[in-house]
PDB file of N, CA and C in Angstrom:
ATOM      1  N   UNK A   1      55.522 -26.899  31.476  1.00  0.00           N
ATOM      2  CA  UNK A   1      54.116 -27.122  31.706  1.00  0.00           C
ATOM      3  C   UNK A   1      53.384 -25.807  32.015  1.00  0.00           C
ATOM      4  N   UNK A   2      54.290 -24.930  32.620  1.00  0.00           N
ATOM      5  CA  UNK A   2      53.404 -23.846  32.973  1.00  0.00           C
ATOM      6  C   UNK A   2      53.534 -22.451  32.079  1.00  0.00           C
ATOM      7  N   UNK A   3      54.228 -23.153  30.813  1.00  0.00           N
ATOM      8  CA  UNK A   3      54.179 -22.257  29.459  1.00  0.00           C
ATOM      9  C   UNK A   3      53.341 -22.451  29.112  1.00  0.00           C
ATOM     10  N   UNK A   4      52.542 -23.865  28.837  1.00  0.00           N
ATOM     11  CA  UNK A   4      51.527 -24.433  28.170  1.00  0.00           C
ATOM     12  C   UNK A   4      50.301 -23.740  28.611  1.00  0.00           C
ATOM     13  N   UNK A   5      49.903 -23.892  30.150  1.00  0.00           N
ATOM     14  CA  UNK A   5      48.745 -23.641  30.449  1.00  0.00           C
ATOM     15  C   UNK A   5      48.732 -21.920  30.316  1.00  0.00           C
ATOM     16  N   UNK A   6      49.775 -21.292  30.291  1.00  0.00           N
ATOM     17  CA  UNK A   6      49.353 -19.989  30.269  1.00  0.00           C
ATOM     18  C   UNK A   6      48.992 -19.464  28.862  1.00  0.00           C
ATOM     19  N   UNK A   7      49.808 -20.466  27.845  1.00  0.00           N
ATOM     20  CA  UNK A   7      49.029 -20.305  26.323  1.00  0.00           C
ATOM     21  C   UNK A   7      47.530 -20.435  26.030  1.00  0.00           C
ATOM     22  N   UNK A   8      47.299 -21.525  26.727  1.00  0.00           N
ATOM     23  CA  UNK A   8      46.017 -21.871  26.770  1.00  0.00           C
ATOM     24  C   UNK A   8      45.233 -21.492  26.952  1.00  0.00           C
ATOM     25  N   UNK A   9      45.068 -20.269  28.701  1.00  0.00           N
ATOM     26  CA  UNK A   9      44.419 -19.349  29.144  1.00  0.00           C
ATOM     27  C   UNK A   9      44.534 -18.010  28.335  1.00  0.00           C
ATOM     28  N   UNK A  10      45.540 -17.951  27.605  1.00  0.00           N
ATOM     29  CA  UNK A  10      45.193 -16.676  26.743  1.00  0.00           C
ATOM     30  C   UNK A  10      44.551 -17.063  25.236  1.00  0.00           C
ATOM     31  N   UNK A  11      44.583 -18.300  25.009  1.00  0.00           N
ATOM     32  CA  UNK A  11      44.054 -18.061  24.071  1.00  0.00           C
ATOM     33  C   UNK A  11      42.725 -18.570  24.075  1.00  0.00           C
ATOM     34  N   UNK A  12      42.266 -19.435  25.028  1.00  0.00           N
ATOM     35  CA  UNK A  12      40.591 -19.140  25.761  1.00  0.00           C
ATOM     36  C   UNK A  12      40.225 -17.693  25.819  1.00  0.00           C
ATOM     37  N   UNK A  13      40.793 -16.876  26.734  1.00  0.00           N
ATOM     38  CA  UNK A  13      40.199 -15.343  27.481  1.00  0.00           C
ATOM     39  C   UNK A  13      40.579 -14.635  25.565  1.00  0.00           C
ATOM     40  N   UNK A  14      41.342 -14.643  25.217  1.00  0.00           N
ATOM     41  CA  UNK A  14      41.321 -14.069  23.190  1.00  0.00           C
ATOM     42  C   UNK A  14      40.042 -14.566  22.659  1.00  0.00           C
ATOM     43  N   UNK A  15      39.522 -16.256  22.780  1.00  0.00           N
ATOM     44  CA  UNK A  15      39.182 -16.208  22.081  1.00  0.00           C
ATOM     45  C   UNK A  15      37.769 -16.008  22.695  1.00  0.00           C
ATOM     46  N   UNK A  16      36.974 -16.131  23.440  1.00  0.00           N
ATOM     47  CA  UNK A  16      36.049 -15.249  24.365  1.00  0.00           C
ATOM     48  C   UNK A  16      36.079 -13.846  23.846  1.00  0.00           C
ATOM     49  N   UNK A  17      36.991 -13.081  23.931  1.00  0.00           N
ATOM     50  CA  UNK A  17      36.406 -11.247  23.616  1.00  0.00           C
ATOM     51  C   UNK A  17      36.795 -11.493  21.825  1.00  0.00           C
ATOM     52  N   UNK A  18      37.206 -12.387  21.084  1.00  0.00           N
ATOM     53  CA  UNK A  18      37.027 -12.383  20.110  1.00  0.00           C
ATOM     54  C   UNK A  18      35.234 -12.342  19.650  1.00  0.00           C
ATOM     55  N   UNK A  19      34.875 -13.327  20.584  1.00  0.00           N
ATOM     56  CA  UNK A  19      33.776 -14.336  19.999  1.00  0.00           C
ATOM     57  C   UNK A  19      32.977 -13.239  20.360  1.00  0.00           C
ATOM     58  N   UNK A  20      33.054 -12.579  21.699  1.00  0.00           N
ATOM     59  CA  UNK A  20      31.845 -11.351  22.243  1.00  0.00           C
ATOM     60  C   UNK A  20      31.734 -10.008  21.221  1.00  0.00           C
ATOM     61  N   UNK A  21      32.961 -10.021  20.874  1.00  0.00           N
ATOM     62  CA  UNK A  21      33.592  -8.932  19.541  1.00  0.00           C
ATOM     63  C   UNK A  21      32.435  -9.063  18.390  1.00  0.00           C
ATOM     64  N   UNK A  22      32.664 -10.347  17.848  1.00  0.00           N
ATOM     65  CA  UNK A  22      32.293 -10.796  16.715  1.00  0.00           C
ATOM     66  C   UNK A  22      30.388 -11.333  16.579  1.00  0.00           C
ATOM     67  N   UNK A  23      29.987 -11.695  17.885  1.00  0.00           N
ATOM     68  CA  UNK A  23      28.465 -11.189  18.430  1.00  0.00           C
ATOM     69  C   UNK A  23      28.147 -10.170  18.111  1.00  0.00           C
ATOM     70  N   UNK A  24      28.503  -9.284  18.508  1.00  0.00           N
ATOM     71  CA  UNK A  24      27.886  -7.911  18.741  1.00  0.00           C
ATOM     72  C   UNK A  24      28.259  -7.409  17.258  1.00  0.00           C
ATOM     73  N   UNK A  25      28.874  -7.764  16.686  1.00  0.00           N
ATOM     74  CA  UNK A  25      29.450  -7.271  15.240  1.00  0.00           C
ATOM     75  C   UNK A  25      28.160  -8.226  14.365  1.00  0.00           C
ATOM     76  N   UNK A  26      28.135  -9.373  14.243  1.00  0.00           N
ATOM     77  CA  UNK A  26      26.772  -9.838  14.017  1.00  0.00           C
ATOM     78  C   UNK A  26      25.526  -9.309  14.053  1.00  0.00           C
ATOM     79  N   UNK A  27      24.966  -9.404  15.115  1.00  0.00           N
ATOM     80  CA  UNK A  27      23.700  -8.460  15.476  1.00  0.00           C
ATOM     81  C   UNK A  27      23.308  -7.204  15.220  1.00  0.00           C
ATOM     82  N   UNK A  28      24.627  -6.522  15.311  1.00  0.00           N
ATOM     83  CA  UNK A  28      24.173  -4.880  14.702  1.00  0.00           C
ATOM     84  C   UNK A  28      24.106  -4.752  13.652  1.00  0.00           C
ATOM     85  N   UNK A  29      24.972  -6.260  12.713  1.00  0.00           N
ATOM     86  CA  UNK A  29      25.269  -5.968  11.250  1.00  0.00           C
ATOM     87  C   UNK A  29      23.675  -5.927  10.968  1.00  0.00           C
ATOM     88  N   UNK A  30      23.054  -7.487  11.368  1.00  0.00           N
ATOM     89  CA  UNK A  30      21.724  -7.883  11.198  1.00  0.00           C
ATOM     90  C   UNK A  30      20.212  -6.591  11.081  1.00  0.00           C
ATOM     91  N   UNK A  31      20.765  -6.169  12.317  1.00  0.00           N
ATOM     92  CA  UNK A  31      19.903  -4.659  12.800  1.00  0.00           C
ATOM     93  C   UNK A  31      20.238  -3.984  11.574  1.00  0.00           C
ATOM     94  N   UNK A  32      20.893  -3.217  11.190  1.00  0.00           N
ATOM     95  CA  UNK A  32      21.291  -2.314   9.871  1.00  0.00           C
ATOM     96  C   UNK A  32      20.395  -2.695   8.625  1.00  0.00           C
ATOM     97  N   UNK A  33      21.149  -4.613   8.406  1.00  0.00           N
ATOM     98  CA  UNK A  33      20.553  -4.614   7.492  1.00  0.00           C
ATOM     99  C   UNK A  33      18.805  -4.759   7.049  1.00  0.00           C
ATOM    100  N   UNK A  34      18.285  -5.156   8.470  1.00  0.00           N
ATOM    101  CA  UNK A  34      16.756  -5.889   8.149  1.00  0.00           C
ATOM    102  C   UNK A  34      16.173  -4.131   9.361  1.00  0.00           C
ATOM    103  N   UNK A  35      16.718  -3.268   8.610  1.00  0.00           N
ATOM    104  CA  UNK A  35      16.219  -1.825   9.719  1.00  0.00           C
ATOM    105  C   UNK A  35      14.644  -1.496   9.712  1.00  0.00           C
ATOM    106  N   UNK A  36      14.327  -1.880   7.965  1.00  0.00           N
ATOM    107  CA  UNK A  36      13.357  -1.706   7.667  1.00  0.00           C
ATOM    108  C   UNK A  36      12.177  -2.452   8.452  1.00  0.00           C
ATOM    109  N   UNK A  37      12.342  -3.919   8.395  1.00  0.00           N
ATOM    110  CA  UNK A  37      11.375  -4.791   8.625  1.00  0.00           C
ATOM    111  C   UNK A  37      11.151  -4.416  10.073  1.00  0.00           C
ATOM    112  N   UNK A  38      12.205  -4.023  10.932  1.00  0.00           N
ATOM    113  CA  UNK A  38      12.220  -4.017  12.453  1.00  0.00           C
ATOM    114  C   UNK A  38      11.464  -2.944  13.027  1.00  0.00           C
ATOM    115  N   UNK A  39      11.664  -1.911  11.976  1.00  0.00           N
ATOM    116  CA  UNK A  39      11.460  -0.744  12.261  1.00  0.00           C
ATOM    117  C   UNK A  39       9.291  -0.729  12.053  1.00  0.00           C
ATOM    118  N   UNK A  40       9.181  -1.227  10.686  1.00  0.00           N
ATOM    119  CA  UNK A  40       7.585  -1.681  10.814  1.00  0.00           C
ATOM    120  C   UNK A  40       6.916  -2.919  11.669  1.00  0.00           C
ATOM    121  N   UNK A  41       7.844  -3.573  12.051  1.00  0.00           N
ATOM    122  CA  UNK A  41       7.435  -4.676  13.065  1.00  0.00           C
ATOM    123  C   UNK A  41       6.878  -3.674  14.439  1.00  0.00           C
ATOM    124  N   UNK A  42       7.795  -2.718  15.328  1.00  0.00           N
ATOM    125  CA  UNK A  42       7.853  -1.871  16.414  1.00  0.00           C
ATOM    126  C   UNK A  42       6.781  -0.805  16.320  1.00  0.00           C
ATOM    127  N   UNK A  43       6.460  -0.317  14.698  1.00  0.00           N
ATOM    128  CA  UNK A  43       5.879   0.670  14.397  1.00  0.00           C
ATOM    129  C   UNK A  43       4.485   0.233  14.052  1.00  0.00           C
ATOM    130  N   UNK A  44       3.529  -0.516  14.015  1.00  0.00           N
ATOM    131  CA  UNK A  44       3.285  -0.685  12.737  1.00  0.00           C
ATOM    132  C   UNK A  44       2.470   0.372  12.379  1.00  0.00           C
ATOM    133  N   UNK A  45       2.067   0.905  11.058  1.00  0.00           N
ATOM    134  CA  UNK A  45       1.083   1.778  10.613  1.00  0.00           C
ATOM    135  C   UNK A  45      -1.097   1.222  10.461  1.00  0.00           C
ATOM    136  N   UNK A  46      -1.647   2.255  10.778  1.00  0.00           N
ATOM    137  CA  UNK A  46      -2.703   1.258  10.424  1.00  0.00           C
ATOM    138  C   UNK A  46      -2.773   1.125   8.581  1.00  0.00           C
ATOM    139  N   UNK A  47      -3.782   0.299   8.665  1.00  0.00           N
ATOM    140  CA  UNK A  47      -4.117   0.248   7.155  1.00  0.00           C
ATOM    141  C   UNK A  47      -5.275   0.841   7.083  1.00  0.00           C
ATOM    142  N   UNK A  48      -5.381   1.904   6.072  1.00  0.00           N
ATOM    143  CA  UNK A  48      -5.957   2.518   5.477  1.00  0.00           C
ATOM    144  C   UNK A  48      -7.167   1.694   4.641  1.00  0.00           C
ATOM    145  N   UNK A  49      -8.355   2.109   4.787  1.00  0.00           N
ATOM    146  CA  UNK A  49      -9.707   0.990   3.872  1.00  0.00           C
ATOM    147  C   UNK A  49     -10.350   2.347   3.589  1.00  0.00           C
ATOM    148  N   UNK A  50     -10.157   3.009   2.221  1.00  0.00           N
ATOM    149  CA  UNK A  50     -10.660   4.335   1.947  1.00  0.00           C
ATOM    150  C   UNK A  50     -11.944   4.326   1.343  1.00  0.00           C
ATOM    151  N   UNK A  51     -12.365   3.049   1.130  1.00  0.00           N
ATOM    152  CA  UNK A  51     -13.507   2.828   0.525  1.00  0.00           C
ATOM    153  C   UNK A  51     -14.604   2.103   1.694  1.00  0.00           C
ATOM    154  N   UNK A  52     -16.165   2.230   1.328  1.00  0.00           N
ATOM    155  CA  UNK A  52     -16.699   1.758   2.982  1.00  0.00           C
ATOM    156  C   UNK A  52     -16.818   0.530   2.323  1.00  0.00           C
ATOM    157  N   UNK A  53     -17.244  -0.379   4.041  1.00  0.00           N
ATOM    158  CA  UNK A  53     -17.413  -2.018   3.527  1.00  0.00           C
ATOM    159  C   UNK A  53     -18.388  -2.018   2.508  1.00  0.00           C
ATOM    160  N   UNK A  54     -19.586  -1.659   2.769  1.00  0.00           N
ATOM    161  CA  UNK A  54     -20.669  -1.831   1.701  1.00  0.00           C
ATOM    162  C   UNK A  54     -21.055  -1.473   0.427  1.00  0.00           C
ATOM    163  N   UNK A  55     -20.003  -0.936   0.102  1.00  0.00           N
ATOM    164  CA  UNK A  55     -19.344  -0.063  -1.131  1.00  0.00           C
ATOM    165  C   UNK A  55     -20.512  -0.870  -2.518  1.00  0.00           C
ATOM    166  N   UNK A  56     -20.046  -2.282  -2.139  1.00  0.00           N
ATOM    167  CA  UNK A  56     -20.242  -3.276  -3.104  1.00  0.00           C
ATOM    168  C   UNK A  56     -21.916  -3.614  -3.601  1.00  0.00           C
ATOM    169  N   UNK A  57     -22.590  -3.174  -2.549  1.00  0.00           N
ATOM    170  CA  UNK A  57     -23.836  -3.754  -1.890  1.00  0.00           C
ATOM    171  C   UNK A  57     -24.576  -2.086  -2.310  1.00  0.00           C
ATOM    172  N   UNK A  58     -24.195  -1.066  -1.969  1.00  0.00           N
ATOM    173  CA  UNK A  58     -24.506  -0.049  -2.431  1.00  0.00           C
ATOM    174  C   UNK A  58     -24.620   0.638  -3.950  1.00  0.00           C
ATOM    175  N   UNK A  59     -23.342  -0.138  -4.552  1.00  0.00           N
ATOM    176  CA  UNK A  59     -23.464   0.263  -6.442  1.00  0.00           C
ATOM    177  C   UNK A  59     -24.496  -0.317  -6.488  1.00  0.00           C
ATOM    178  N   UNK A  60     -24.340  -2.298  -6.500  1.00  0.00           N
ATOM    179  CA  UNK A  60     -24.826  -2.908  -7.192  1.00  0.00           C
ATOM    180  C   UNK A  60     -26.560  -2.650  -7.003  1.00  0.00           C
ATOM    181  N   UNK A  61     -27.084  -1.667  -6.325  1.00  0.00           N
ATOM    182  CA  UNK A  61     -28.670  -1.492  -6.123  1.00  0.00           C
ATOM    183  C   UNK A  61     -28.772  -0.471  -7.341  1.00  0.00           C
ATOM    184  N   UNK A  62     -27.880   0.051  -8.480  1.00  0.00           N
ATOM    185  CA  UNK A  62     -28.387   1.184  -9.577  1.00  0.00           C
ATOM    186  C   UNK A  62     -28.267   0.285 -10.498  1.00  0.00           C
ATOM    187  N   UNK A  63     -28.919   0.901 -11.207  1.00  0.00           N
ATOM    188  CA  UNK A  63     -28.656   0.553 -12.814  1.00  0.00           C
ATOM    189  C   UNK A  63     -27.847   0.631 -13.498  1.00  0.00           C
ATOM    190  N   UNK A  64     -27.118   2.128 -13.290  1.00  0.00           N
ATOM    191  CA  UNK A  64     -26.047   2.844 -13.891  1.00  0.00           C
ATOM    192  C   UNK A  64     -25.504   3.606 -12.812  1.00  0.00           C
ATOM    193  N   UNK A  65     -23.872   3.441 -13.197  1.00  0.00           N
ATOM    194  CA  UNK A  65     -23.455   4.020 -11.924  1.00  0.00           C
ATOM    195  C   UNK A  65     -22.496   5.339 -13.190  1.00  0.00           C
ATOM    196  N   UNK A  66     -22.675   6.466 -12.743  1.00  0.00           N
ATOM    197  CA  UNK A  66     -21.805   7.223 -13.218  1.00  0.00           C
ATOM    198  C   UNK A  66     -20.144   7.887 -12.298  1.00  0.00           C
ATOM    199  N   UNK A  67     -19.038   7.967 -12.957  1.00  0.00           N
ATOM    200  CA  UNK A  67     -17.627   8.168 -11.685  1.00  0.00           C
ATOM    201  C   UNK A  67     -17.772   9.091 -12.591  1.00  0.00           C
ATOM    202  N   UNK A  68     -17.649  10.514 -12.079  1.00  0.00           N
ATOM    203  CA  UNK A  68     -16.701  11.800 -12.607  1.00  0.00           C
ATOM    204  C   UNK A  68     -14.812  11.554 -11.693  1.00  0.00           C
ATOM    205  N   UNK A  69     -14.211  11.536 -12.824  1.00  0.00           N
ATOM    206  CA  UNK A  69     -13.125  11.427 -12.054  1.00  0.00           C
ATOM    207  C   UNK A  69     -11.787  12.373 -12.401  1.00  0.00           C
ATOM    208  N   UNK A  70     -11.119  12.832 -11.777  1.00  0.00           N
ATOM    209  CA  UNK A  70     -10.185  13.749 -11.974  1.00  0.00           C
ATOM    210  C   UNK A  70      -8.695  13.508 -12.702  1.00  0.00           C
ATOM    211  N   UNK A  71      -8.927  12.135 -12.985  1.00  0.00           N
ATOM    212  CA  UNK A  71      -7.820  11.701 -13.754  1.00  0.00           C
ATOM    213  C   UNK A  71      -7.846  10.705 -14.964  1.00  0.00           C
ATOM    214  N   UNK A  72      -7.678   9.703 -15.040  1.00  0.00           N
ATOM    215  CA  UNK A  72      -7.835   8.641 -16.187  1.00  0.00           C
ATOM    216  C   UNK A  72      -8.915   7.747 -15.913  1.00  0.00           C
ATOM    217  N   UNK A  73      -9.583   7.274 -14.939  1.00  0.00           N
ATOM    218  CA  UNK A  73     -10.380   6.502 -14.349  1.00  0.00           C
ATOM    219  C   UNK A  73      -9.877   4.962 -13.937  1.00  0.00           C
ATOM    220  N   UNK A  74      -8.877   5.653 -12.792  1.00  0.00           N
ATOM    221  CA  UNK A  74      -8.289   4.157 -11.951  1.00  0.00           C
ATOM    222  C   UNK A  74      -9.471   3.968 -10.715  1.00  0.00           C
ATOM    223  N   UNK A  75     -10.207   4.796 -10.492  1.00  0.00           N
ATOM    224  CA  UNK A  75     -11.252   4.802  -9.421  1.00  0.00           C
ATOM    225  C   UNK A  75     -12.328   3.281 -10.098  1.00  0.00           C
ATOM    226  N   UNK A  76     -12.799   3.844 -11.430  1.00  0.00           N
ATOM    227  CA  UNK A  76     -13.788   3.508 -12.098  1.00  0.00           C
ATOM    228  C   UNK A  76     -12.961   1.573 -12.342  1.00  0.00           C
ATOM    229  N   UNK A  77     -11.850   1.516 -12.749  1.00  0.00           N
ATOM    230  CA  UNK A  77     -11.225   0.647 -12.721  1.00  0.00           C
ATOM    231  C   UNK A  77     -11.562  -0.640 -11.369  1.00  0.00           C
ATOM    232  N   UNK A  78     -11.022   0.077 -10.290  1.00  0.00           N
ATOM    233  CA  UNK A  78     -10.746  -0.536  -9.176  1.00  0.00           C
ATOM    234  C   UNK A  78     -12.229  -1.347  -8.688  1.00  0.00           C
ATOM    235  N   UNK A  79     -13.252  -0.284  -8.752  1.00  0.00           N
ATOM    236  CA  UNK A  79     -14.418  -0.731  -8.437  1.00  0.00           C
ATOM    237  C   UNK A  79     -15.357  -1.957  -9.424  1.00  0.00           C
ATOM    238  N   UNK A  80     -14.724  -1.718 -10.793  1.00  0.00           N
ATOM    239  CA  UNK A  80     -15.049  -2.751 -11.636  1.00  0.00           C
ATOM    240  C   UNK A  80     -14.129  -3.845 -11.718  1.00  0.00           C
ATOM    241  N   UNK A  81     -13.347  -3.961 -11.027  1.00  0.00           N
ATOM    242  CA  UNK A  81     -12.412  -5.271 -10.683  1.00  0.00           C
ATOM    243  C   UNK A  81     -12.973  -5.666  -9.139  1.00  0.00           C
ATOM    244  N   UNK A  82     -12.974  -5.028  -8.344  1.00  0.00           N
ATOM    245  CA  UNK A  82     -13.104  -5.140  -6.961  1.00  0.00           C
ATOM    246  C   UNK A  82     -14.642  -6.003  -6.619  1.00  0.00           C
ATOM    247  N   UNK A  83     -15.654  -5.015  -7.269  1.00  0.00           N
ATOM    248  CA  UNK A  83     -17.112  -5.349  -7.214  1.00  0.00           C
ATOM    249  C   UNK A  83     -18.092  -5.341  -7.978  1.00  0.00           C
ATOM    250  N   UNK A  84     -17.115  -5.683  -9.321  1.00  0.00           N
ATOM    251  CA  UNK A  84     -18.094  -6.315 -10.544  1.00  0.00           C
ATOM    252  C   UNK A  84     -19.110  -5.515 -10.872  1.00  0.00           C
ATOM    253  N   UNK A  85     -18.862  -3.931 -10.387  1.00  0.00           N
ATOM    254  CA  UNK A  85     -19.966  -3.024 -11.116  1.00  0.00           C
ATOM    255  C   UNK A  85     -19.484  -2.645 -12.263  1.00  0.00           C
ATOM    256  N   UNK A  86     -20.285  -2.376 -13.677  1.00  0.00           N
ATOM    257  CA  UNK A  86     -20.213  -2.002 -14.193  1.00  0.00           C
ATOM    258  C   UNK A  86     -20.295  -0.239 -14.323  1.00  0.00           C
ATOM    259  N   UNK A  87     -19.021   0.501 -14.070  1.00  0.00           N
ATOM    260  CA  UNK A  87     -18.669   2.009 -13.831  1.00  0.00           C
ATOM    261  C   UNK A  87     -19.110   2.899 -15.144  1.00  0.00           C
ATOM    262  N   UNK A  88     -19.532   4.045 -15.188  1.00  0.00           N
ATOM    263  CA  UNK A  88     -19.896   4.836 -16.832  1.00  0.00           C
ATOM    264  C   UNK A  88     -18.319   5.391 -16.355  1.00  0.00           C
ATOM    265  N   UNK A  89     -17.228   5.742 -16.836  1.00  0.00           N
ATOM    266  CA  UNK A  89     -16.521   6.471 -16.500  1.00  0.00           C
ATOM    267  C   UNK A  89     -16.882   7.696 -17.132  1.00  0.00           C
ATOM    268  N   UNK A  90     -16.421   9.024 -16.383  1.00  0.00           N
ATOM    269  CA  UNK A  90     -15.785  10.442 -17.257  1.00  0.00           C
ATOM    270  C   UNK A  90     -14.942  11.136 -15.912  1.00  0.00           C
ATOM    271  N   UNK A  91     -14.318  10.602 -17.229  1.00  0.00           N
ATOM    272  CA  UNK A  91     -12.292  11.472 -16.664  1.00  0.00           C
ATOM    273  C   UNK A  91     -12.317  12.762 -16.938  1.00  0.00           C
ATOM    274  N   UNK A  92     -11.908  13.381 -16.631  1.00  0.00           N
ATOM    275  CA  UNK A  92     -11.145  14.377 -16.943  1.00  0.00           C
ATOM    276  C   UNK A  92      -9.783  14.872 -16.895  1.00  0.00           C
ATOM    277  N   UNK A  93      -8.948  15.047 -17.613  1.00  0.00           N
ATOM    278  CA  UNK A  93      -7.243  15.511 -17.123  1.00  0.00           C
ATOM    279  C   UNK A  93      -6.877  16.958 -17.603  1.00  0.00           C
ATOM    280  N   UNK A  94      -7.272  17.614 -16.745  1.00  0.00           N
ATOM    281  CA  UNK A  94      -6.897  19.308 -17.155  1.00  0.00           C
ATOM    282  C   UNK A  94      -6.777  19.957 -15.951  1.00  0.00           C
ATOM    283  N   UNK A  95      -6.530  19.508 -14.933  1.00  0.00           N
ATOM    284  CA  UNK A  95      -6.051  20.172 -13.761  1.00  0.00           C
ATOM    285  C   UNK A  95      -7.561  21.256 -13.168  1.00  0.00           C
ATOM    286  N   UNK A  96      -8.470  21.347 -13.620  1.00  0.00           N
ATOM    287  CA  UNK A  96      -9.696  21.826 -13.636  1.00  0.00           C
ATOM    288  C   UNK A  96     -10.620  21.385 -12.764  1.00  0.00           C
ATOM    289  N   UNK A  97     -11.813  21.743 -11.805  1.00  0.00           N
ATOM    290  CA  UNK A  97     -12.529  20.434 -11.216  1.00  0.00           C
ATOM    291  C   UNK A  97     -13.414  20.679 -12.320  1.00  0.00           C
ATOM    292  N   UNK A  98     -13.999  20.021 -11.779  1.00  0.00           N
ATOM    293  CA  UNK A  98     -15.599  19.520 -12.876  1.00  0.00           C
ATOM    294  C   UNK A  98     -16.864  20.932 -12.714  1.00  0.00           C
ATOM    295  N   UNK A  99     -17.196  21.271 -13.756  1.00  0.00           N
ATOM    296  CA  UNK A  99     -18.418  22.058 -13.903  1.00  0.00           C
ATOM    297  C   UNK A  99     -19.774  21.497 -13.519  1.00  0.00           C
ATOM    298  N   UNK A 100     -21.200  21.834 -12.897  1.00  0.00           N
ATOM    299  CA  UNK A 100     -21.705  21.091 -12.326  1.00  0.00           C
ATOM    300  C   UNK A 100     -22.517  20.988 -13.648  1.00  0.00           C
ATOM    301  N   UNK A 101     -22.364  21.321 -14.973  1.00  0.00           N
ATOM    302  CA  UNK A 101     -22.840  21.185 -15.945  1.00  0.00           C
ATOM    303  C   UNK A 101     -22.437  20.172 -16.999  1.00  0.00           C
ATOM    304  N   UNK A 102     -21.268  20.055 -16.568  1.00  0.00           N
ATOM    305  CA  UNK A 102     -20.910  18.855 -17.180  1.00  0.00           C
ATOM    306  C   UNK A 102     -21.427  17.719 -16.251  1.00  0.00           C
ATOM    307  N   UNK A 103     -21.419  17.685 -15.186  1.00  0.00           N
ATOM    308  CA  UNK A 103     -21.696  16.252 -14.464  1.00  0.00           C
ATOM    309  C   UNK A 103     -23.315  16.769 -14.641  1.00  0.00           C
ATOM    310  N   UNK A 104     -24.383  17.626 -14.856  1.00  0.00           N
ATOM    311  CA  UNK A 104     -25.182  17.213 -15.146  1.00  0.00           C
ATOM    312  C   UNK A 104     -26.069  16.354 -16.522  1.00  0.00           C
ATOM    313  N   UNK A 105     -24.869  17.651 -17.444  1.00  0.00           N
ATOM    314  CA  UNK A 105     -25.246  16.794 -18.918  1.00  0.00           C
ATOM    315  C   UNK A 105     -24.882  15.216 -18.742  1.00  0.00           C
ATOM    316  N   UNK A 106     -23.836  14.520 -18.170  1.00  0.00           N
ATOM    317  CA  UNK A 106     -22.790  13.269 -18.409  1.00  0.00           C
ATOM    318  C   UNK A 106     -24.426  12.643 -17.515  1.00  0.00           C
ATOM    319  N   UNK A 107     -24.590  12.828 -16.293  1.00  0.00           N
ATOM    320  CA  UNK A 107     -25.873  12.241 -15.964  1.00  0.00           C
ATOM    321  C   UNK A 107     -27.272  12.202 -16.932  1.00  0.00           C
ATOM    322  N   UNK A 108     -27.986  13.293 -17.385  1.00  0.00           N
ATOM    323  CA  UNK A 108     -28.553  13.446 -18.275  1.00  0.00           C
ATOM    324  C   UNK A 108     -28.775  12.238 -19.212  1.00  0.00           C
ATOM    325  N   UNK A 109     -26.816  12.577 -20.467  1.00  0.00           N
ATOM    326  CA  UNK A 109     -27.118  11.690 -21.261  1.00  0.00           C
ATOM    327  C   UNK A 109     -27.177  10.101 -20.647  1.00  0.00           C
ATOM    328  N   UNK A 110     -26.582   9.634 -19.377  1.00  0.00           N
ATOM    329  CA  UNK A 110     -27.065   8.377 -19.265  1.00  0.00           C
ATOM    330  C   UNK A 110     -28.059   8.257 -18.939  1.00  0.00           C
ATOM    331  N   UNK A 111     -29.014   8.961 -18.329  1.00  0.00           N
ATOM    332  CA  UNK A 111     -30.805   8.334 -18.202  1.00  0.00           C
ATOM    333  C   UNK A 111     -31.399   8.658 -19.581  1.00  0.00           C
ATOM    334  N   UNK A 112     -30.982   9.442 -20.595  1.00  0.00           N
ATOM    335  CA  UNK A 112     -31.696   9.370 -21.795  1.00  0.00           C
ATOM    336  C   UNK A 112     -31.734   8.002 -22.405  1.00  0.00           C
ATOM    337  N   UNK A 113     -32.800   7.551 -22.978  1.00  0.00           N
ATOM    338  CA  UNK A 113     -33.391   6.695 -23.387  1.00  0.00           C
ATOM    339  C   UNK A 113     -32.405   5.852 -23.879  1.00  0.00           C
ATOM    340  N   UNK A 114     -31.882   6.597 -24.863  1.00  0.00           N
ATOM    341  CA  UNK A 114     -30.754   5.561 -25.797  1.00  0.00           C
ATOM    342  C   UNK A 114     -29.470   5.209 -24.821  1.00  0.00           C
ATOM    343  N   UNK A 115     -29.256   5.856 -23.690  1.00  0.00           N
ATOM    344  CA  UNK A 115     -28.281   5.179 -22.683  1.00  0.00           C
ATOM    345  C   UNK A 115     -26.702   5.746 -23.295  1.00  0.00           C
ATOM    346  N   UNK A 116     -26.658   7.030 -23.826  1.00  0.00           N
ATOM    347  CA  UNK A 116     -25.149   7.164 -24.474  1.00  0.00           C
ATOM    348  C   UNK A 116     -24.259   7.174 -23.685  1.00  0.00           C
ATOM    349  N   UNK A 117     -23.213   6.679 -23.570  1.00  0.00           N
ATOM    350  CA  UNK A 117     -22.101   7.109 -22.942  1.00  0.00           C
ATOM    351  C   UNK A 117     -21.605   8.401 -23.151  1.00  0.00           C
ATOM    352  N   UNK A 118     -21.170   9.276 -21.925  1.00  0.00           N
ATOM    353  CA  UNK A 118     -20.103  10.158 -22.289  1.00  0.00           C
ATOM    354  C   UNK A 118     -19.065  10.384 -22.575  1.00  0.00           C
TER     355      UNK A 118
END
């Protein structure tokens, strides 16, 4: 009888630092794997709104809105998805900024009469 109970007690107190073993082996696994989410949960960053609220309220008072833009025209894009203005784009892609002669002609030809695009 007193083989029995001492089996018993060891394999309770085993299986206890098994189970505390195998906790803590859990949880850190968990931590590792979800590091990311935990890590922006603790952190969070603000969000960035690079454009002002009234953005929308401000095009839509022109007629014509002209974007000089320094790349393909994802600016001109965004704002004509976002707030239904209709954008003139002119891109440019040459690593260059803009001449103030070109953004005057590109203005120019849109108030000329016939309305050309650049």
């Amino acid at each position: 009888m007193a083989l029995r109970k001492i089996i018993l007690n060891l394999h309770l107190y085993a299986g206890l630092a098994a189970a505390f073993f195998l906790t803590i082996l859990g949880v850190t696994g968990s931590i590792m794997v979800f590091e990311d989410q935990i890590d922006g949960w603790l952190n969070p960053q603000p969000v960035l709104h690079p454009l002002p609220e009234r953005l929308g309220e401000l095009l839509a008072g022109f007629k014509k809105v002209l974007l000089p833009e320094l790349n393909r025209g994802q600016l001109a894009s965004l704002i004509r998805a976002r707030y239904g203005v209709e954008v003139i784009k002119l891109p440019k892609v040459c690593g260059q900024p803009f001449s103030v002669s070109e953004i005057v002609n590109a203005a120019n030809a849109c108030l000329s009469p016939a309305g050309v695009n650049p």
